[in-house]
N, C-alpha and C. Protein backbone atom coordinates (compact mmCIF):
# COMPACT_ATOMS: atom_id res chain seq x y z
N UNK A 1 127.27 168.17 72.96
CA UNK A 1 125.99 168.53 72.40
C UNK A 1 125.65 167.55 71.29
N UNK A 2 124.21 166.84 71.11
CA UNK A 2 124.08 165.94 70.46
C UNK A 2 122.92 167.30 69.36
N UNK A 3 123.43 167.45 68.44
CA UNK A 3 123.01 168.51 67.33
C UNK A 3 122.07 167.58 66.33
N UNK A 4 120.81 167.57 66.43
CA UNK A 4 119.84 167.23 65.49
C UNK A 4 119.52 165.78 65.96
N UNK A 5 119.11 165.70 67.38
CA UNK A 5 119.45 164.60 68.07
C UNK A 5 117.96 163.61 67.91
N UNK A 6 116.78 164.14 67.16
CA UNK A 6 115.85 162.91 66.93
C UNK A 6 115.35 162.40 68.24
N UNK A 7 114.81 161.33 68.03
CA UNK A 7 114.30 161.03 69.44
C UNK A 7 115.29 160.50 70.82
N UNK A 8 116.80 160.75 70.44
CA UNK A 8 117.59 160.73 71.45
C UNK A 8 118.58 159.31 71.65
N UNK A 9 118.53 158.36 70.58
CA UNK A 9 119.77 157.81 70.67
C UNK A 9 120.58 158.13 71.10
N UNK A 10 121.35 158.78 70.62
CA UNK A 10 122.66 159.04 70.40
C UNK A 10 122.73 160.16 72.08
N UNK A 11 122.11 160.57 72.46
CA UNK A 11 121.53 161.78 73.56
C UNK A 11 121.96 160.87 74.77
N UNK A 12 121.31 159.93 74.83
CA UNK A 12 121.48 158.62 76.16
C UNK A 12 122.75 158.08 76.25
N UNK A 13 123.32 158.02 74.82
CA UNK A 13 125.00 157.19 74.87
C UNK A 13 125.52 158.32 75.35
N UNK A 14 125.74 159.47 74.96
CA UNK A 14 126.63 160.50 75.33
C UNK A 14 126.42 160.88 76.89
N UNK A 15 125.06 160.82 77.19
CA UNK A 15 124.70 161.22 78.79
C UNK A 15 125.48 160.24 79.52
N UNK A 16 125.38 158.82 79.22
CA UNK A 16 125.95 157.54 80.44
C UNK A 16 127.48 157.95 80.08
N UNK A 17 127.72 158.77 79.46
CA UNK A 17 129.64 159.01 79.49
C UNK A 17 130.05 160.54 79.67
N UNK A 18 129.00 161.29 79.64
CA UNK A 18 129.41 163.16 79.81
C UNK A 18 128.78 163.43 81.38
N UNK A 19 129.39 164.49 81.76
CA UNK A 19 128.68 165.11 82.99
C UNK A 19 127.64 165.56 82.48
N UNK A 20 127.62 166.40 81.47
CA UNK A 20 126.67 166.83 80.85
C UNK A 20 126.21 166.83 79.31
N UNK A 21 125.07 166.92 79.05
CA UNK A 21 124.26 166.96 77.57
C UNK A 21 124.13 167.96 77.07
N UNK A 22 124.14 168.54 76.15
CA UNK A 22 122.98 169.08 75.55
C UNK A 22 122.32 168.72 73.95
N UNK A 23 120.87 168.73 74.17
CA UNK A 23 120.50 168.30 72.99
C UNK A 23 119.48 168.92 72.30
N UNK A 24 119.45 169.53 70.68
CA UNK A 24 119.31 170.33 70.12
C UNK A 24 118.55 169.49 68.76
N UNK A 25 117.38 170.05 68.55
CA UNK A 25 117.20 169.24 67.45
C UNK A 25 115.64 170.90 67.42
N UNK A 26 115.29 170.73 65.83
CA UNK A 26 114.31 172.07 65.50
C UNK A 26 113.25 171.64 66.18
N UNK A 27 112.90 170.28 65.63
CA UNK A 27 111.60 169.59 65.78
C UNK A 27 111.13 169.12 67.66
N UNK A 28 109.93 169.81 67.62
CA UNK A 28 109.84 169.83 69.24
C UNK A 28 109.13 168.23 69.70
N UNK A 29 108.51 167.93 68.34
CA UNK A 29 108.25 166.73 68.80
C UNK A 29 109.45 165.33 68.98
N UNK A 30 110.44 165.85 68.23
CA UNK A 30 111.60 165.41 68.64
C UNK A 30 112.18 165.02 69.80
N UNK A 31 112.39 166.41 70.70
CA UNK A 31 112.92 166.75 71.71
C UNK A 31 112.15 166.04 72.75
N UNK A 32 110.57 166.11 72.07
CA UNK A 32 109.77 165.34 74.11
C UNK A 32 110.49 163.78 73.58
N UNK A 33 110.69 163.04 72.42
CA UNK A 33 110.97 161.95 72.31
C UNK A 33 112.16 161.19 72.93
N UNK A 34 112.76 162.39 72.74
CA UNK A 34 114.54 162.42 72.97
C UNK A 34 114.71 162.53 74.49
N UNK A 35 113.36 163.72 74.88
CA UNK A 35 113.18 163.42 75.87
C UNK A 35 112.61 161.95 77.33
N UNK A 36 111.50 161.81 76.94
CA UNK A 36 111.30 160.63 77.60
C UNK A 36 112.07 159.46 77.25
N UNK A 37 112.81 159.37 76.08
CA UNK A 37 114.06 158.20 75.55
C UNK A 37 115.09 158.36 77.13
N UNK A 38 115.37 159.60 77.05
CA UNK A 38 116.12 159.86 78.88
C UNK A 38 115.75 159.74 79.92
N UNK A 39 114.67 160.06 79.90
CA UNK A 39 114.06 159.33 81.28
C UNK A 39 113.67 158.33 81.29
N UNK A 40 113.26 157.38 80.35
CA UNK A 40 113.67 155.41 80.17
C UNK A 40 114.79 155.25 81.01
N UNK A 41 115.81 155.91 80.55
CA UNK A 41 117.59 155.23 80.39
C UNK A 41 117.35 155.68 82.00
N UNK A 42 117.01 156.61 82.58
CA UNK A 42 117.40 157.45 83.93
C UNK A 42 118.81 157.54 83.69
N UNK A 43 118.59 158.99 82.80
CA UNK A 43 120.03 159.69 82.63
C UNK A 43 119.37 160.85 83.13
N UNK A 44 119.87 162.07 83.66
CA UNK A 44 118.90 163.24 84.06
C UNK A 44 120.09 164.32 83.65
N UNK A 45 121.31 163.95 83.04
CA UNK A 45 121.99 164.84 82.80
C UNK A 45 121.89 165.77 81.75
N UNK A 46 120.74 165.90 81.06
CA UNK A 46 120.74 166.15 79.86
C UNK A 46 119.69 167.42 79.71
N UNK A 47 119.96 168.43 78.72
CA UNK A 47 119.38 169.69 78.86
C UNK A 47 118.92 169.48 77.39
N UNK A 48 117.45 170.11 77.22
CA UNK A 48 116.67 169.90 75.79
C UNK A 48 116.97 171.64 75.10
N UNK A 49 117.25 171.78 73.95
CA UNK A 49 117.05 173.08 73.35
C UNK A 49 116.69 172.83 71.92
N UNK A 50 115.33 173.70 71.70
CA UNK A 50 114.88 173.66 70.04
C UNK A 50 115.61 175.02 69.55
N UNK A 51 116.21 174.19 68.52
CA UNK A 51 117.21 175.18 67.67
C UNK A 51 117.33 174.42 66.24
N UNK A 52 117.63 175.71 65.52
CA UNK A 52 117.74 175.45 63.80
C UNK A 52 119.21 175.40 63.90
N UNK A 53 120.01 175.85 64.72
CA UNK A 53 121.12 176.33 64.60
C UNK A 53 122.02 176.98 64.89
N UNK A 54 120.89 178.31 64.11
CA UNK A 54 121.77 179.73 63.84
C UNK A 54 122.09 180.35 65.03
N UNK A 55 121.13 180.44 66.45
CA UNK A 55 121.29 180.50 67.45
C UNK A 55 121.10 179.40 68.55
N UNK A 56 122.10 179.44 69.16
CA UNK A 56 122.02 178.53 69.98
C UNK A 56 121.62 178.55 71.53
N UNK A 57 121.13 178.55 72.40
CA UNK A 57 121.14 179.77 74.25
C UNK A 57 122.11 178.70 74.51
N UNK A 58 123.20 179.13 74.02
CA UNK A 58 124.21 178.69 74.89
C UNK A 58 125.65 179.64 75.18
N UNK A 59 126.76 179.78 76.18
CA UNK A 59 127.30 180.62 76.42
C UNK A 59 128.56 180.41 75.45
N UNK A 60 129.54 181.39 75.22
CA UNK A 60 130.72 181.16 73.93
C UNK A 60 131.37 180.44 74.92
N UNK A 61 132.04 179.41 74.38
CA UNK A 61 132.92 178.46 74.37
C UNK A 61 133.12 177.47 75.62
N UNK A 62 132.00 177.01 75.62
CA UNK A 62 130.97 176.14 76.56
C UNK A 62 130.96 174.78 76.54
N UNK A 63 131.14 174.47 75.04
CA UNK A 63 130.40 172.73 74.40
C UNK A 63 132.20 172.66 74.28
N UNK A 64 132.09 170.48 74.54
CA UNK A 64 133.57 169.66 74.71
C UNK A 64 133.66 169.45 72.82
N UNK A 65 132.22 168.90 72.63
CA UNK A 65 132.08 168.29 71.88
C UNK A 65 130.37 168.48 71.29
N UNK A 66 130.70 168.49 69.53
CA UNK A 66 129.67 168.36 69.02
C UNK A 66 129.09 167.73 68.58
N UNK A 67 128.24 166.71 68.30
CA UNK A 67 128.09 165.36 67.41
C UNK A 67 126.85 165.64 66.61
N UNK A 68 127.15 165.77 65.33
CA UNK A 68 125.81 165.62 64.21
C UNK A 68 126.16 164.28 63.61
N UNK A 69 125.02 163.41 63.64
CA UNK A 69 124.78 162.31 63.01
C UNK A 69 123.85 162.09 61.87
N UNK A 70 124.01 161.97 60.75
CA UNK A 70 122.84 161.57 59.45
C UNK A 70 122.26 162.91 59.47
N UNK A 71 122.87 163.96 59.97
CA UNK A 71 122.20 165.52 60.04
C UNK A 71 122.40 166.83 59.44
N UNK A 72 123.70 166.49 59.10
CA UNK A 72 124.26 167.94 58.71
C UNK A 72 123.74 168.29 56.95
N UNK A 73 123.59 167.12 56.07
CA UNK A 73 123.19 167.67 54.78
C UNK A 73 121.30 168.02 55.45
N UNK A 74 121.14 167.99 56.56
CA UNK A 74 119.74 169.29 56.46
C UNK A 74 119.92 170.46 56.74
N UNK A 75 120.91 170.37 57.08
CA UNK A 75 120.80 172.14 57.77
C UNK A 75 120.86 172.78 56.61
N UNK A 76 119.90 174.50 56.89
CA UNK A 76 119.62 175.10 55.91
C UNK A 76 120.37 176.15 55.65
N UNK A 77 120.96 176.63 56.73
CA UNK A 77 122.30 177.76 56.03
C UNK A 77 123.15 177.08 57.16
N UNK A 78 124.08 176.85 56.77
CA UNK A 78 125.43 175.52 56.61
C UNK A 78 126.54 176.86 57.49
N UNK A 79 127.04 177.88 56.93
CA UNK A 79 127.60 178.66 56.71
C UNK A 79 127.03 179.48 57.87
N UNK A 80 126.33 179.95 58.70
CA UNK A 80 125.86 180.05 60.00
C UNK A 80 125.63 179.28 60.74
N UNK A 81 125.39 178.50 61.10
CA UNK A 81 125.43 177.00 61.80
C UNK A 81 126.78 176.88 62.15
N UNK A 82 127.65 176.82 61.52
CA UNK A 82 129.39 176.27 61.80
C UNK A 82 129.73 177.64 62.43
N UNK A 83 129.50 178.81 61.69
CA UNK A 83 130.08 180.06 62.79
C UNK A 83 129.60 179.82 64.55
N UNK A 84 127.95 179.49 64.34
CA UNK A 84 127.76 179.42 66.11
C UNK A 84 127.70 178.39 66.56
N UNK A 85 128.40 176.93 65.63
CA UNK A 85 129.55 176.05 66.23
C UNK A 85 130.45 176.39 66.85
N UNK A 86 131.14 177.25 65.80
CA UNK A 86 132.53 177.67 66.64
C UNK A 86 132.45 179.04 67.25
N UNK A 87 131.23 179.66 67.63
CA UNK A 87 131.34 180.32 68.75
C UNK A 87 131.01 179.69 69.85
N UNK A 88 130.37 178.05 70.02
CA UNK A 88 130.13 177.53 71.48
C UNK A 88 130.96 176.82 72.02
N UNK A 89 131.60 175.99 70.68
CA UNK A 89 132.97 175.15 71.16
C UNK A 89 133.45 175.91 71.91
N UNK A 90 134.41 174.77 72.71
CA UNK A 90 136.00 175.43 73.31
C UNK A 90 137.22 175.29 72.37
N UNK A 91 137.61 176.14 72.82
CA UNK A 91 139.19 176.31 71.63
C UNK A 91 139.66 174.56 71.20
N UNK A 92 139.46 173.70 72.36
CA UNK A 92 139.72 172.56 72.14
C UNK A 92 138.91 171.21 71.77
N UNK A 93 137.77 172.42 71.89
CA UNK A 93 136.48 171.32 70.88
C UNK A 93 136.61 170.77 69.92
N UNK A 94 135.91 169.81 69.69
CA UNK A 94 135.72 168.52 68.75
C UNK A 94 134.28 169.52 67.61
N UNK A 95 133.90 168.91 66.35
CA UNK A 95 132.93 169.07 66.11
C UNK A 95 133.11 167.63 64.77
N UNK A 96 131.87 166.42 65.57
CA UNK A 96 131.93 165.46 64.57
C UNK A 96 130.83 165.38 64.28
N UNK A 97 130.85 165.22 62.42
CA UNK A 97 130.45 165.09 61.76
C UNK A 97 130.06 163.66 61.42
N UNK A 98 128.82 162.68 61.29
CA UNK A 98 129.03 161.16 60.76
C UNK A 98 127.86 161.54 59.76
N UNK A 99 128.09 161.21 58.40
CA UNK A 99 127.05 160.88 57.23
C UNK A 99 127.10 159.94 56.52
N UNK A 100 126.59 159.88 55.53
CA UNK A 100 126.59 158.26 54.70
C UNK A 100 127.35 158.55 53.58
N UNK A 101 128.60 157.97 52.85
CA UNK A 101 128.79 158.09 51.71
C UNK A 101 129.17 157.60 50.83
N UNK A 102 128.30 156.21 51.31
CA UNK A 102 128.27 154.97 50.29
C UNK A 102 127.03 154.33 51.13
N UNK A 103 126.92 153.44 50.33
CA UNK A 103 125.75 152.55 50.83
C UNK A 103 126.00 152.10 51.41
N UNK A 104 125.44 152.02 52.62
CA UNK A 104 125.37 151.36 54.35
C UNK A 104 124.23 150.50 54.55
N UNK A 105 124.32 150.13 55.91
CA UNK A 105 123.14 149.51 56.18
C UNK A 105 122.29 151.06 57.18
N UNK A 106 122.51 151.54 57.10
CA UNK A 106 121.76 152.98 57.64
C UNK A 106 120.43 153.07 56.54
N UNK A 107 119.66 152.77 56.72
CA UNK A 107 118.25 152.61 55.99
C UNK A 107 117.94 153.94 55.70
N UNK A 108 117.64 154.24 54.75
CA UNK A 108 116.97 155.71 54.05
C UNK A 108 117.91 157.29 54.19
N UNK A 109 119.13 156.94 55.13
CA UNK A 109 120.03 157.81 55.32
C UNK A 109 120.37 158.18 53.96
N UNK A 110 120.52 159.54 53.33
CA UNK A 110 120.91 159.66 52.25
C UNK A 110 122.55 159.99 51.72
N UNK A 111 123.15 159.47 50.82
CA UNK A 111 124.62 159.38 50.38
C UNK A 111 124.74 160.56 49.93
N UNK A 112 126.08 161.04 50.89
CA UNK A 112 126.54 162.41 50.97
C UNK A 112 128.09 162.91 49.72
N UNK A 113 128.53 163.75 49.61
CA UNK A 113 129.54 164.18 48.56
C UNK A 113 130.82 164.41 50.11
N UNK A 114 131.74 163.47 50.22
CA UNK A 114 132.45 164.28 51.23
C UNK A 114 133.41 165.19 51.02
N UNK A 115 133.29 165.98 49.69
CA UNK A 115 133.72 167.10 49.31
C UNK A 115 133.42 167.83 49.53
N UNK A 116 131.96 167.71 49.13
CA UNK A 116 131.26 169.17 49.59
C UNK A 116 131.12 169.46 50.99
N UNK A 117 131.19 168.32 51.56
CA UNK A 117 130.82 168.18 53.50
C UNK A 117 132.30 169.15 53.47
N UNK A 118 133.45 168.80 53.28
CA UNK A 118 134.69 169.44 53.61
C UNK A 118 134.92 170.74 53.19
N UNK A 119 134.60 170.94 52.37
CA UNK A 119 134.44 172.41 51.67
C UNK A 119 133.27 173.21 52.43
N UNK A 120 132.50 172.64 52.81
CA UNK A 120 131.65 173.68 53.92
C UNK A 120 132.25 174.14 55.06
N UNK A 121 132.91 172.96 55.39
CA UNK A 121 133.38 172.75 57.12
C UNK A 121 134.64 173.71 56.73
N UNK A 122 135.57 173.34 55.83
CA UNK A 122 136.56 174.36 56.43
C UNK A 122 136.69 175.87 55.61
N UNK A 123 135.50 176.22 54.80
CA UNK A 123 134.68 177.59 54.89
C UNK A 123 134.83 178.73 55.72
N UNK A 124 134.83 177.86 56.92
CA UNK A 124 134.01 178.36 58.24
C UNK A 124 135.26 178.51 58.86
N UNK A 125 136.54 178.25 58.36
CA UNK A 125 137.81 177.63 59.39
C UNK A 125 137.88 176.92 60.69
N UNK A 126 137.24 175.58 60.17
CA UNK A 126 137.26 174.39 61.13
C UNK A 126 137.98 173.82 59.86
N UNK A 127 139.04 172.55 60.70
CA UNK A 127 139.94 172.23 59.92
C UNK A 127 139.45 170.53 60.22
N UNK A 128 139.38 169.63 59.39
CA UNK A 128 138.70 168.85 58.88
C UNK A 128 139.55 167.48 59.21
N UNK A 129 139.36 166.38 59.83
CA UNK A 129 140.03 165.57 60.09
C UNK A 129 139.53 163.88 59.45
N UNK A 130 139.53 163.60 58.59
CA UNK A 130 138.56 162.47 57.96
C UNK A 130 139.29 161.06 59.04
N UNK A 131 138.28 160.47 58.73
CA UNK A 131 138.41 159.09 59.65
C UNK A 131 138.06 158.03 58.52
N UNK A 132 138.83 156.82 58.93
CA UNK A 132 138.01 155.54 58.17
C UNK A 132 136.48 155.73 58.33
N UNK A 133 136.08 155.03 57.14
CA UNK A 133 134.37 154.80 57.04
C UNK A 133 134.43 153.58 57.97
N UNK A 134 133.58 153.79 58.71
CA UNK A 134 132.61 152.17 59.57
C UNK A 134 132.88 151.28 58.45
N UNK A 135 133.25 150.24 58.56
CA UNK A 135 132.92 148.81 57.87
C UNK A 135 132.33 147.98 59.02
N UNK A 136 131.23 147.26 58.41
CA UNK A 136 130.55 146.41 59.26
C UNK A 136 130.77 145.17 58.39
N UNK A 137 131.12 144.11 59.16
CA UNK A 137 131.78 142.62 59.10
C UNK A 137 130.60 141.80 59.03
C-alpha cells in the first residue's frame, strides 16, 4: 500500500514489482493523478482508495507492505492511523516510514524530529527499525 501516495510516483514503482497496489491518499484530486500517472506506465495492478487513515476498506491482515513517504508528519491523529496499520498488515508486514531529517535535496519536504517519529510508532507497538539516511554522492 502506497499511503499518502500524491500523484503516484512511488504507486507505479511499487506496481512494476507487486502483484498488487493499493493506493490511499485523502485528496481525490490526488488519486485521479496517481491515477492516470498508472495508466501512462500501463500498470493496471493498482486499486485507488480515499482515506485519512482512520479507516481503511480494507480486510485485517491483507497489506505485505506499507510505504509512507514525506507523509506521515501530516497525518492528523497519528495514534489511529498506526492501530488500522496494524490491523491491515500481516503479522509479517513491513510498515516504512521515509521523512526528511536533515536537509536533503527533497525540495520543501519538511525536517522531521526522529524521536518523535519513534515515539509515535512504537506507541502503537510497532517496533521501529532505523536505517541509514540516503546520502546522495
Amino acid at each position: 500500500m502506497d499511503f499518502g501516495c500524491g500523484p503516484g510516483y512511488f504507486t507505479v514503482e511499487l506496481a512494476k514489482k507487486a502483484k498488487k497496489v493499493v493506493a490511499v491518499d485523502l485528496s481525490e484530486g490526488m488519486l485521479k493523478k496517481a491515477q492516470r500517472k498508472t495508466e501512462k506506465a500501463r500498470v493496471g495492478n493498482v486499486e485507488f482508495l480515499q482515506s485519512d487513515g482512520t479507516k481503511i476498506q480494507l480486510k485485517d491482515a491483507s497489506v505485505d507492505l506499507i510505504l509512507l513517504v514525506t507523509v506521515f508528519h501530516e497525518i492528523g491523529d497519528t495514534a489511529t492511523v498506526l492501530e488500522e496499520f496494524g490491523r491491515i498488515l500481516k503479522p509479517t508486514g513491513k510498515l516504512v516510514v521515509v521523512e526528511v531529517i536533515k536537509k536533503t535535496l527533497i525540495p520543501g519536504a519538511p525536517i522531521q524530529n526522529p524521536q518523535v517519529i519513534q515515539a509515535k510508532v512504537e506507541a502503537v507497538n510497532f517496533q521501529l527499525q532505523q536505517t541509514e539516511p540516503y546520502k546522495s554522492y
